[in-house]
N, C-alpha and C. Protein backbone atom coordinates (compact mmCIF):
# COMPACT_ATOMS: atom_id res chain seq x y z
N UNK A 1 123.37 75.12 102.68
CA UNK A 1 123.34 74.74 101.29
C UNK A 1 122.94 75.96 100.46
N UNK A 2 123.91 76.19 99.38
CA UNK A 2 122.84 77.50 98.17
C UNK A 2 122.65 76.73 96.97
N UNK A 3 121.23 77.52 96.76
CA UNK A 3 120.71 76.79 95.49
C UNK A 3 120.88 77.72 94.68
N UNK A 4 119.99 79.03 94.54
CA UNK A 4 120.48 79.72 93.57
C UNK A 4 119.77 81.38 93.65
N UNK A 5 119.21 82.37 92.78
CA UNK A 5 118.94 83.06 93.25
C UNK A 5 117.85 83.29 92.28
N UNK A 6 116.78 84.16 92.48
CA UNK A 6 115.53 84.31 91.67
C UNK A 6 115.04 83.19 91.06
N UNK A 7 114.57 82.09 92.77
CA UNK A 7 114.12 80.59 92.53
C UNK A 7 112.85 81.21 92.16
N UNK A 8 112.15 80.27 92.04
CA UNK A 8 110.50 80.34 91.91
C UNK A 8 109.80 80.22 93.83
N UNK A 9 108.88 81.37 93.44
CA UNK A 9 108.17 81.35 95.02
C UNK A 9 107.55 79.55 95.53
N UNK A 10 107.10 78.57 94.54
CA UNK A 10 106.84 77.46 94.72
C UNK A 10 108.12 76.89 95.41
N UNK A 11 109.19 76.62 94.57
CA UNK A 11 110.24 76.03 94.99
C UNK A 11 110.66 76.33 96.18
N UNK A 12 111.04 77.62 96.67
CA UNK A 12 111.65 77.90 97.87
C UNK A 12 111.01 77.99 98.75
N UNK A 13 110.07 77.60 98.65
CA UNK A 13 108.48 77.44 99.85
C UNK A 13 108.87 74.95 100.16
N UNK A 14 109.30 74.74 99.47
CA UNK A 14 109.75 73.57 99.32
C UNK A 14 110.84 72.84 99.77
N UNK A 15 111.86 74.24 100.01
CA UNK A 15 113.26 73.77 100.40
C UNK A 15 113.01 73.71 101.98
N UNK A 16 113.82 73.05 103.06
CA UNK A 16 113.84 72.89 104.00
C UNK A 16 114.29 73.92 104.91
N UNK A 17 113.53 75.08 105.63
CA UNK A 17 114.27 75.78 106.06
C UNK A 17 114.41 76.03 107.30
N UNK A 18 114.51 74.71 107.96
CA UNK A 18 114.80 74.18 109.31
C UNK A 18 116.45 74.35 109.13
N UNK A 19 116.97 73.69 108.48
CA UNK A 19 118.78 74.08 108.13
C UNK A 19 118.92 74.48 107.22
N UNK A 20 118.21 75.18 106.62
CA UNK A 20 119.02 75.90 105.39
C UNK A 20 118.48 77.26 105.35
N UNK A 21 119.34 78.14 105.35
CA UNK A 21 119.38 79.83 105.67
C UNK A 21 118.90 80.60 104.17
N UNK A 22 118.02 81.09 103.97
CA UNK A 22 117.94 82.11 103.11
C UNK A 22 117.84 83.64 103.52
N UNK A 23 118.59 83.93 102.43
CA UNK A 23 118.95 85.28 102.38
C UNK A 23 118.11 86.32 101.38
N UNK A 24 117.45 86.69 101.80
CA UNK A 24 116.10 87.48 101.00
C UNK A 24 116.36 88.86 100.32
N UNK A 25 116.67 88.81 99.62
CA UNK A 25 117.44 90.16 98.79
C UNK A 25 116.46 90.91 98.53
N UNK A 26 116.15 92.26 98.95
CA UNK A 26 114.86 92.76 97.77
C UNK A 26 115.56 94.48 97.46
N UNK A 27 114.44 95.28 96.79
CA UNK A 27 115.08 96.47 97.11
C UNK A 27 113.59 97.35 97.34
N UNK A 28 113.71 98.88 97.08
CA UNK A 28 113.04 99.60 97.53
C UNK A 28 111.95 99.13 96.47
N UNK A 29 110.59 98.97 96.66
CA UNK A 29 109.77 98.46 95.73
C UNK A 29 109.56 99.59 94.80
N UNK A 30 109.50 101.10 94.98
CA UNK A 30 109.90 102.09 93.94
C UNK A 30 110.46 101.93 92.53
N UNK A 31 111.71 101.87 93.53
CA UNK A 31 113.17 101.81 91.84
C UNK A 31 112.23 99.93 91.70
N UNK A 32 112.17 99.36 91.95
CA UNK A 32 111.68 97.76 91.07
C UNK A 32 110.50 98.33 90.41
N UNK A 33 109.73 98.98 90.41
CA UNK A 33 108.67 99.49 89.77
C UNK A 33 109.06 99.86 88.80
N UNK A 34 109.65 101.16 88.88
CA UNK A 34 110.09 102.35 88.04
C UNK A 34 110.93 101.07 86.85
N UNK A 35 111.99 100.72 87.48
CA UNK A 35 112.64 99.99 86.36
C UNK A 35 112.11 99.19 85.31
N UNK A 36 111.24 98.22 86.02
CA UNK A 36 110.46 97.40 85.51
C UNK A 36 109.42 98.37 84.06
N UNK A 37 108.97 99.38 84.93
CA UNK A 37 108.12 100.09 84.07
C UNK A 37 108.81 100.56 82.96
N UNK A 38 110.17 101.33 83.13
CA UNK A 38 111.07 102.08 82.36
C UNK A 38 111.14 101.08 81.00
N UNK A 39 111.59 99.36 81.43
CA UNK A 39 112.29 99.02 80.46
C UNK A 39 111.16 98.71 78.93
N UNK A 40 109.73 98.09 80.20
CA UNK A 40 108.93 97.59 79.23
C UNK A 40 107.68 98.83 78.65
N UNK A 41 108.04 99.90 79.18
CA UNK A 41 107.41 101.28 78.34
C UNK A 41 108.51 102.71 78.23
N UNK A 42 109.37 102.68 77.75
CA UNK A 42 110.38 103.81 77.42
C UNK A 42 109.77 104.85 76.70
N UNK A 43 108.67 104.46 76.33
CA UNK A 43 108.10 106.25 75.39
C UNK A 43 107.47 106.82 76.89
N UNK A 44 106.65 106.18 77.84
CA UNK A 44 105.81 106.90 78.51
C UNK A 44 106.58 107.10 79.99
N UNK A 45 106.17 107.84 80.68
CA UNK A 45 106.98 108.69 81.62
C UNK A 45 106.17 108.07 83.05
N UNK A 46 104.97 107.79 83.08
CA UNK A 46 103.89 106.89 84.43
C UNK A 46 103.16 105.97 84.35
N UNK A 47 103.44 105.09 85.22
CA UNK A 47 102.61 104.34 85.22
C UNK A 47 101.44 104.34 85.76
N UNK A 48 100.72 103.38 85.26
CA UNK A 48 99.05 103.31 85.62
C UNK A 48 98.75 102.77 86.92
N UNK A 49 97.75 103.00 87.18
CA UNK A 49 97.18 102.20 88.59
C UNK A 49 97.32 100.83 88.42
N UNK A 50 96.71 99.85 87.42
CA UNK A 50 96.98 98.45 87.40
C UNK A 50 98.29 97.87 87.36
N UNK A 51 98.92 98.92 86.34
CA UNK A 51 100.68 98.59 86.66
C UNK A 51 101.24 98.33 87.62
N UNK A 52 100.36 99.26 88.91
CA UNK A 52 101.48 99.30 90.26
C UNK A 52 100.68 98.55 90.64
N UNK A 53 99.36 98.18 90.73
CA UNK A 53 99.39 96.89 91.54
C UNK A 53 99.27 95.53 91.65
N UNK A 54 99.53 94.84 89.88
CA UNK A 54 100.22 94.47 89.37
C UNK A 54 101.42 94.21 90.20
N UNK A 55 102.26 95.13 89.85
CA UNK A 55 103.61 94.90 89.88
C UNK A 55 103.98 94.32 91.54
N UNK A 56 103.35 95.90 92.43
CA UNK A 56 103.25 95.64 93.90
C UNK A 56 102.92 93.97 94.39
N UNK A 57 101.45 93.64 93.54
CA UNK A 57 100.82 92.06 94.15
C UNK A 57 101.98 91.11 93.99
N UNK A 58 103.07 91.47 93.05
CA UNK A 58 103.94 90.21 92.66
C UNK A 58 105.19 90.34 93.64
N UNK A 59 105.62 91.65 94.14
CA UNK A 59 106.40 92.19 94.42
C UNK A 59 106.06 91.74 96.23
N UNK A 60 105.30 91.77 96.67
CA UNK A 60 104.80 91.65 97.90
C UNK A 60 104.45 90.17 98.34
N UNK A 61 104.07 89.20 97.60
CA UNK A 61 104.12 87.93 97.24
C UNK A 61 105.27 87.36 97.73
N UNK A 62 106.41 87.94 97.31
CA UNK A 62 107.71 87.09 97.79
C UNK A 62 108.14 87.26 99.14
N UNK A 63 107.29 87.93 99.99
CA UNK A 63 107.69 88.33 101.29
C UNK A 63 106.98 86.64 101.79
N UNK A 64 106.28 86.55 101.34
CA UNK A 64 105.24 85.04 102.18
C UNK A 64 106.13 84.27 101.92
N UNK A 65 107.22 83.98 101.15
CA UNK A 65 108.47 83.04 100.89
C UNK A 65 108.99 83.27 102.54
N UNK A 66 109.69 84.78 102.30
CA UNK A 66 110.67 84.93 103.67
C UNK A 66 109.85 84.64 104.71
N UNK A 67 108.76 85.04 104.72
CA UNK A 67 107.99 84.51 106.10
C UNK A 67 107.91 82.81 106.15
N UNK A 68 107.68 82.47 105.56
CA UNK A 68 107.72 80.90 105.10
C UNK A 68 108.84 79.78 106.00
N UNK A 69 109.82 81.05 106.45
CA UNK A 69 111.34 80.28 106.78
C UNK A 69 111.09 80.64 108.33
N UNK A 70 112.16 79.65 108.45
CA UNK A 70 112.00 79.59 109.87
C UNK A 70 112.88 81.25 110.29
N UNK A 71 112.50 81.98 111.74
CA UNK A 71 113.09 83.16 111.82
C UNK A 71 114.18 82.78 112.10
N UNK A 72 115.24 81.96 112.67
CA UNK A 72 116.56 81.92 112.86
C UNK A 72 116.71 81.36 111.25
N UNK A 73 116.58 81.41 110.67
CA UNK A 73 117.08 80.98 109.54
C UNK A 73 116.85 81.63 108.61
N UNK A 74 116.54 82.46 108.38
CA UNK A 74 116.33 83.82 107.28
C UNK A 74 116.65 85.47 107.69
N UNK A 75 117.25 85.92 106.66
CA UNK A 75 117.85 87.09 106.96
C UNK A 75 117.26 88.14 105.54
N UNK A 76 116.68 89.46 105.80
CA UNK A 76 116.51 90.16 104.50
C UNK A 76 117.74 90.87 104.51
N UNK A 77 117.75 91.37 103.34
CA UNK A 77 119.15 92.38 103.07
C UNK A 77 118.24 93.69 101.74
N UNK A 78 118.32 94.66 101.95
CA UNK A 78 117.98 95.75 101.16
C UNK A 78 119.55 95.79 100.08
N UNK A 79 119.35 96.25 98.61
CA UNK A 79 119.79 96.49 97.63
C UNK A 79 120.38 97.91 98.19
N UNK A 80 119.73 98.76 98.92
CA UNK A 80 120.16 100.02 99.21
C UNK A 80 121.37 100.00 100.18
N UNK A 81 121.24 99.06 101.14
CA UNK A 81 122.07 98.79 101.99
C UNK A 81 123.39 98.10 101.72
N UNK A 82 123.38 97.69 100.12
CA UNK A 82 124.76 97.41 100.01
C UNK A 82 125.59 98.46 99.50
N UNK A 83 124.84 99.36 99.04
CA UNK A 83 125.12 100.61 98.25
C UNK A 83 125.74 101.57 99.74
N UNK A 84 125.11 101.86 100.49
CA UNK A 84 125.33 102.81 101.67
C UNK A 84 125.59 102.01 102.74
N UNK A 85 125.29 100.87 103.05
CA UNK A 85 125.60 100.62 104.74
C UNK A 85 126.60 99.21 104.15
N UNK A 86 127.56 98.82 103.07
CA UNK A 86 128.03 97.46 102.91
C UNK A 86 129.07 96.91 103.76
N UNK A 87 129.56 97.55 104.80
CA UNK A 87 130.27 97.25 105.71
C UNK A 87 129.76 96.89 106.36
N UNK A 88 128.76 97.40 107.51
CA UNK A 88 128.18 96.68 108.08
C UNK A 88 127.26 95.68 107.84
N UNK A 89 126.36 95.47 107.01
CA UNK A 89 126.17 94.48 106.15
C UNK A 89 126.95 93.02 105.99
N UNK A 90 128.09 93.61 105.49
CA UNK A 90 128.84 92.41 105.41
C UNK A 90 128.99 91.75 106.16
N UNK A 91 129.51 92.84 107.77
CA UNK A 91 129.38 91.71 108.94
C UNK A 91 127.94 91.24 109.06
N UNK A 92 127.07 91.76 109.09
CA UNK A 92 125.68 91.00 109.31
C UNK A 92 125.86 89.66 108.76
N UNK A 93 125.87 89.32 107.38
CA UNK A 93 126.05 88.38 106.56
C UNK A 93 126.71 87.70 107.01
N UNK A 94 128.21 87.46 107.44
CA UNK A 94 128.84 86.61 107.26
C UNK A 94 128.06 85.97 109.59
N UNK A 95 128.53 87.09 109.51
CA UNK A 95 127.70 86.22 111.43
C UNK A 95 126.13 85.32 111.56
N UNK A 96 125.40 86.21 110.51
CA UNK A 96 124.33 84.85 110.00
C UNK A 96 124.82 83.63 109.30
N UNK A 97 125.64 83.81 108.62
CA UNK A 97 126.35 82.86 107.83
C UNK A 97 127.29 81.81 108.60
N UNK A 98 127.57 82.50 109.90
CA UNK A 98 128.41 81.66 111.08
C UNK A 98 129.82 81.39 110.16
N UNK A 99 129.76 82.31 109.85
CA UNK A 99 131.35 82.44 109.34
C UNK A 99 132.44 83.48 109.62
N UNK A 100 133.14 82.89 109.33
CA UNK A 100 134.55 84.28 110.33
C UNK A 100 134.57 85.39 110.01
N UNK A 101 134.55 86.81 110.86
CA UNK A 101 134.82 87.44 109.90
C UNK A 101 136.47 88.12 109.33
N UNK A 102 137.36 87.36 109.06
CA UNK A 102 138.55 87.13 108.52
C UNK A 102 138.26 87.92 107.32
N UNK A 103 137.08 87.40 106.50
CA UNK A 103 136.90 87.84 105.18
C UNK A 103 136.90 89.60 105.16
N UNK A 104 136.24 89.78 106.17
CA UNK A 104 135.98 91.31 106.68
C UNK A 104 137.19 91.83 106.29
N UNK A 105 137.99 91.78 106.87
CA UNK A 105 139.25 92.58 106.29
C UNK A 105 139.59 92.10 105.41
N UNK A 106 139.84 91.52 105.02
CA UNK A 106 140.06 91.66 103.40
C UNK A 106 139.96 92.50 101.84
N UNK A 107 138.08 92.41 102.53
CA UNK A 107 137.23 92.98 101.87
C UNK A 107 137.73 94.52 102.05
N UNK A 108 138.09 94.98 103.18
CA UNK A 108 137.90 96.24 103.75
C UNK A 108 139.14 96.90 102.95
N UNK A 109 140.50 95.98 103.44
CA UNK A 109 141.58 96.09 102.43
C UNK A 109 141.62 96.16 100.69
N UNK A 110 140.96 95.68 100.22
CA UNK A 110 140.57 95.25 99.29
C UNK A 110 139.52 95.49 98.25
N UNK A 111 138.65 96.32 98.83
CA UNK A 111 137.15 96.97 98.66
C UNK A 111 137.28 97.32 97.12
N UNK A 112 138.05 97.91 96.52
CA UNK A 112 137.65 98.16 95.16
C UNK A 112 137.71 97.43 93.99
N UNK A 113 139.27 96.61 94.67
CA UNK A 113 139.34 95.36 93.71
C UNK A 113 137.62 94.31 93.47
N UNK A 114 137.50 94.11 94.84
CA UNK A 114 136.53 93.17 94.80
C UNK A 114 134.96 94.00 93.83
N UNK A 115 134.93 95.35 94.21
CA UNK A 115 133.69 95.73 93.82
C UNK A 115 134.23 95.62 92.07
N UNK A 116 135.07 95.84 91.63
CA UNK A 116 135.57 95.94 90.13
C UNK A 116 135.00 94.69 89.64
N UNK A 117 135.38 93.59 90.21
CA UNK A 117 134.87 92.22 89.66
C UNK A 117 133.69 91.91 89.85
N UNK A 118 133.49 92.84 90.69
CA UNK A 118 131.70 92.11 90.52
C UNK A 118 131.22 93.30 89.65
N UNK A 119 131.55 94.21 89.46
CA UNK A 119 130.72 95.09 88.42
C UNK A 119 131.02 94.35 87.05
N UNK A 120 132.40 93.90 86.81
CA UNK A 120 133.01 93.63 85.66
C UNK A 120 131.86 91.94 84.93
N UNK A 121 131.93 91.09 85.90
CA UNK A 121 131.28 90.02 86.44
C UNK A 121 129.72 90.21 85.77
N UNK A 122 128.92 91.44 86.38
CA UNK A 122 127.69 91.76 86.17
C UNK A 122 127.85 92.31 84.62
N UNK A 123 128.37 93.20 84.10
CA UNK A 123 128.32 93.66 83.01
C UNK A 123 128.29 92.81 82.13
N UNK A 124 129.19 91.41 82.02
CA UNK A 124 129.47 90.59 81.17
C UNK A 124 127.73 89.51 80.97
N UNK A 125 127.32 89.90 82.21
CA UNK A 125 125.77 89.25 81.85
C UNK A 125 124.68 89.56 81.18
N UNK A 126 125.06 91.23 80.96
CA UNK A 126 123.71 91.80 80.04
C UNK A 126 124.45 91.69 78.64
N UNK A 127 123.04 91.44 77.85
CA UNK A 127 123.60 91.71 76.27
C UNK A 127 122.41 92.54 75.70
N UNK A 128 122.64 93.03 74.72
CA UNK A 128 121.90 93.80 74.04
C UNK A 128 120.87 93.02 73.49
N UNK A 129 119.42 93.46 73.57
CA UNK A 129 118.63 91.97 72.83
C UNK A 129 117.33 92.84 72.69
N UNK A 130 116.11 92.55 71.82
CA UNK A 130 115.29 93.41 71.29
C UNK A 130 115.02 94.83 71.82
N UNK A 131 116.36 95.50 71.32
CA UNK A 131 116.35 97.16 71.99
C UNK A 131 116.45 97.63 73.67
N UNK A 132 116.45 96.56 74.37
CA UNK A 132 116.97 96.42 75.71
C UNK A 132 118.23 97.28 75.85
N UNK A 133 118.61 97.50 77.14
CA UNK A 133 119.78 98.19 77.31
C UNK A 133 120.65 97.32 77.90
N UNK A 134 121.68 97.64 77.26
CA UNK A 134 123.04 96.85 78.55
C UNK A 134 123.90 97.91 79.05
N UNK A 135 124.46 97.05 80.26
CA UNK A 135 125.56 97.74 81.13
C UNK A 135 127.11 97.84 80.26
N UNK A 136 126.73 97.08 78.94
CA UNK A 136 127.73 97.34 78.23
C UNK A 136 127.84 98.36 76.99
N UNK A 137 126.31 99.26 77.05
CA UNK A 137 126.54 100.52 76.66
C UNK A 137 126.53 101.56 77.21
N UNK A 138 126.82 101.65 78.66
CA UNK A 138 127.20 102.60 79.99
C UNK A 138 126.62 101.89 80.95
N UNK A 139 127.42 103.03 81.85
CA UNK A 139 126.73 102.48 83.28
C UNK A 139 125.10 102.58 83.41
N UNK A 140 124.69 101.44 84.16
CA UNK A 140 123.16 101.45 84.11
C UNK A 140 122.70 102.31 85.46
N UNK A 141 121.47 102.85 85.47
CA UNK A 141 121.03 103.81 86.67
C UNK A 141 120.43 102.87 87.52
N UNK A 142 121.13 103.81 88.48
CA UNK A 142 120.69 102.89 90.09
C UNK A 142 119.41 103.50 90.47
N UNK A 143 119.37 104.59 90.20
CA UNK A 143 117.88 105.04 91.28
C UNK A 143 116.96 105.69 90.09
N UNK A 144 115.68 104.88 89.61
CA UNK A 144 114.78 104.93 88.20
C UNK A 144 113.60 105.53 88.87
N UNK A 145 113.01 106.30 90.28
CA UNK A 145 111.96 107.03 90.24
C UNK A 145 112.33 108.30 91.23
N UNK A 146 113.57 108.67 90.82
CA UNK A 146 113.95 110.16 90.63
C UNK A 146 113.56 110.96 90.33
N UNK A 147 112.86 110.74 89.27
CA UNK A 147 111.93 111.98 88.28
C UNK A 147 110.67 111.35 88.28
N UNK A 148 110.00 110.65 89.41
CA UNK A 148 108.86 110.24 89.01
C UNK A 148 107.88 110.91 90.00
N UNK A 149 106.91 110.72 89.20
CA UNK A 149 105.81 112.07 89.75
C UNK A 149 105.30 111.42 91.37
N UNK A 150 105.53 112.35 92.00
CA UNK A 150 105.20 111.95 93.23
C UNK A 150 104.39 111.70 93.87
N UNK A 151 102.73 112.28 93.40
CA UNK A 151 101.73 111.07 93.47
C UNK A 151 101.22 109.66 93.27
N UNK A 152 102.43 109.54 92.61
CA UNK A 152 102.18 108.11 91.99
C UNK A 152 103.12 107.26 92.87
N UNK A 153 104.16 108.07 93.51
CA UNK A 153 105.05 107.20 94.52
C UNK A 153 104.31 107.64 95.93
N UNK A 154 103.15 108.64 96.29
CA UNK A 154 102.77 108.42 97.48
C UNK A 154 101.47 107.24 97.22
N UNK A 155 100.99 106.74 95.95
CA UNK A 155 99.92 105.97 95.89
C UNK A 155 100.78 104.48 96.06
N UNK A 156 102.16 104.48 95.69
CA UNK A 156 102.58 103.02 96.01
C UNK A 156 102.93 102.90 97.72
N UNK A 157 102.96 104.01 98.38
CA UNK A 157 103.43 103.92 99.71
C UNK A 157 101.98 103.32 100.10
N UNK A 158 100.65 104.26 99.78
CA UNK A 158 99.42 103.59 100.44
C UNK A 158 99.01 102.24 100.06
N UNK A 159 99.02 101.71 98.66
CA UNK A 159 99.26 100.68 98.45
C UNK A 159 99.50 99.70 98.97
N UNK A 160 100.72 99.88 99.43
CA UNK A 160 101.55 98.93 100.06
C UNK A 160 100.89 98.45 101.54
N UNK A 161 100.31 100.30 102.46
CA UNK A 161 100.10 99.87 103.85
C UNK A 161 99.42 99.66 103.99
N UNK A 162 98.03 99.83 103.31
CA UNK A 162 96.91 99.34 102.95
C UNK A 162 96.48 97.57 102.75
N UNK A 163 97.73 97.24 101.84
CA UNK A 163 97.74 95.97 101.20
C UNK A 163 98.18 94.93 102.35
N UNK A 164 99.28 95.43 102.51
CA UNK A 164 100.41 94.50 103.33
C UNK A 164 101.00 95.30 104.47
N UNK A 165 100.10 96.09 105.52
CA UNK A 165 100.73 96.59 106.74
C UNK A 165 101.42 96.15 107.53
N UNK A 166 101.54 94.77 107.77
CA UNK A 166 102.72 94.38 108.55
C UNK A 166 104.51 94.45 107.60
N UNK A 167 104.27 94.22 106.06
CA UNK A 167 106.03 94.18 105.59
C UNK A 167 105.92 95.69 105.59
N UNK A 168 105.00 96.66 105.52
CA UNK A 168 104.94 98.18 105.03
C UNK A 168 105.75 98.53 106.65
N UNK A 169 105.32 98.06 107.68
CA UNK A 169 105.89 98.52 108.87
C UNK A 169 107.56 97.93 109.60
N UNK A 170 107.03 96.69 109.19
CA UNK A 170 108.35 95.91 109.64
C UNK A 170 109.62 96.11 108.43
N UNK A 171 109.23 96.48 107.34
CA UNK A 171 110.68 96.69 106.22
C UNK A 171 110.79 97.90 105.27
N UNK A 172 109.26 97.81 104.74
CA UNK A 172 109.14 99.04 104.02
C UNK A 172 109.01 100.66 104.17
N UNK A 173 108.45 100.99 105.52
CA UNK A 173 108.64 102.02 105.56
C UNK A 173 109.33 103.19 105.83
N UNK A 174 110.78 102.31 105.73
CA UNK A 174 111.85 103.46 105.43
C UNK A 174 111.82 103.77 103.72
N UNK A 175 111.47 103.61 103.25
CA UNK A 175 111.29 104.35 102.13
C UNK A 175 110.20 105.09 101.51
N UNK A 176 109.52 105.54 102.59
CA UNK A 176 108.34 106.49 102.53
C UNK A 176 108.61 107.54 101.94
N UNK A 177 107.76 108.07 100.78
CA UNK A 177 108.15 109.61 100.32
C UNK A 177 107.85 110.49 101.46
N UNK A 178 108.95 111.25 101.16
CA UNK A 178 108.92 112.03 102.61
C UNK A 178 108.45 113.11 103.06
N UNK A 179 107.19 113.95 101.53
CA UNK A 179 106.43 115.00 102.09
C UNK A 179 105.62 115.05 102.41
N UNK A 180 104.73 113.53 102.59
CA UNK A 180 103.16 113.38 102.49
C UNK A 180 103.54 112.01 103.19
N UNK A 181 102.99 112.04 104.68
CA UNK A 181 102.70 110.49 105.40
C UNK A 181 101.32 109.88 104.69
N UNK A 182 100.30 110.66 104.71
CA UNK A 182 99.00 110.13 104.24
C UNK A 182 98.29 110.57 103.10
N UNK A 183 97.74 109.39 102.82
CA UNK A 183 96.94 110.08 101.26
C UNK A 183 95.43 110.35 101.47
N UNK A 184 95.08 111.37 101.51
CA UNK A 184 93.56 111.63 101.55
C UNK A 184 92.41 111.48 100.81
């Protein structure tokens, strides 16, 4: 059964997930930071300590959802991974999904058409609204802590393993900044 997507952590703690499969979308908690931060402070360039953990406590919260489900019945999927690994992916998806993969080629045949409509699809959802940006005044940026100061992205890595060492090990720490394992 699908219900929908960015339920409430109550609700989907509610649904039955003895037969019903969720699919746990997240992305690198970084770029969700950065963005988040970008949209609702555009003059300032960092965020604060309460910001990130803030943001992190809410951000880390939705993992107790996916844990919540039964393990044959829940699958995560990284935002990054549709970007770089979506082929394989896809098969992941559809074999959790216990569905053919017929669609596979299709897709494979087909790959740009389909990505066109879903960009086209997505664009048509943002609108311009108290100084917000839309995808309908350019393309929007995929990766928002590019330029961000890198102490502040090795304090969300400790954060995180500190906070929540089991998702920091089991999901998150492929996205470790990669000049500094530890913070002293």
């Amino acid at each position: 059964m699908f219900y929908r997507t960015h339920y409430e952590f109550a609700e989907l703690k509610k649904i039955p997930s003895d037969y019903n499969k969720l699919i746990f979308i997240t992305r690198n908690p970084k770029e969700l930071l950065y963005r988040k931060f970008f949209l609702s402070n555009p003059e300032t360039s960092n965020p604060d300590q309460q910001f990130i953990e803030q943001f992190l406590n809410t951000y880390l919260e939705a993992f107790n959802v996916y844990y919540s489900w039964s393990i044959s019945t829940r699958m995560i999927c990284f935002y990054e991974d549709f970007i770089v690994n979506d082929n394989e992916l896809l098969l992941q998806l559809l074999e959790f999904m216990g569905e053919s993969p017929a669609f596979y080629e299709d897709f494979i045949a087909n790959k740009q058409t389909y990505l066109n409509r879903l960009l086209k699809s997505y664009s048509r959802q943002h609108v311009q609204n108290s100084g917000g940006k839309s995808s309908r005044n350019g393309p929007k940026a995929i990766y928002y802590s590019e330029n961000a100061n890198p102490s502040t992205l090795r304090y969300v890595d400790h954060y995180i393993k500190t906070t929540a060492p089991a998702i920091w090990d089991n999901y998150l720490k492929r996205f470790e900044t990669a000049d500094i394992k530890e913070i002293k």
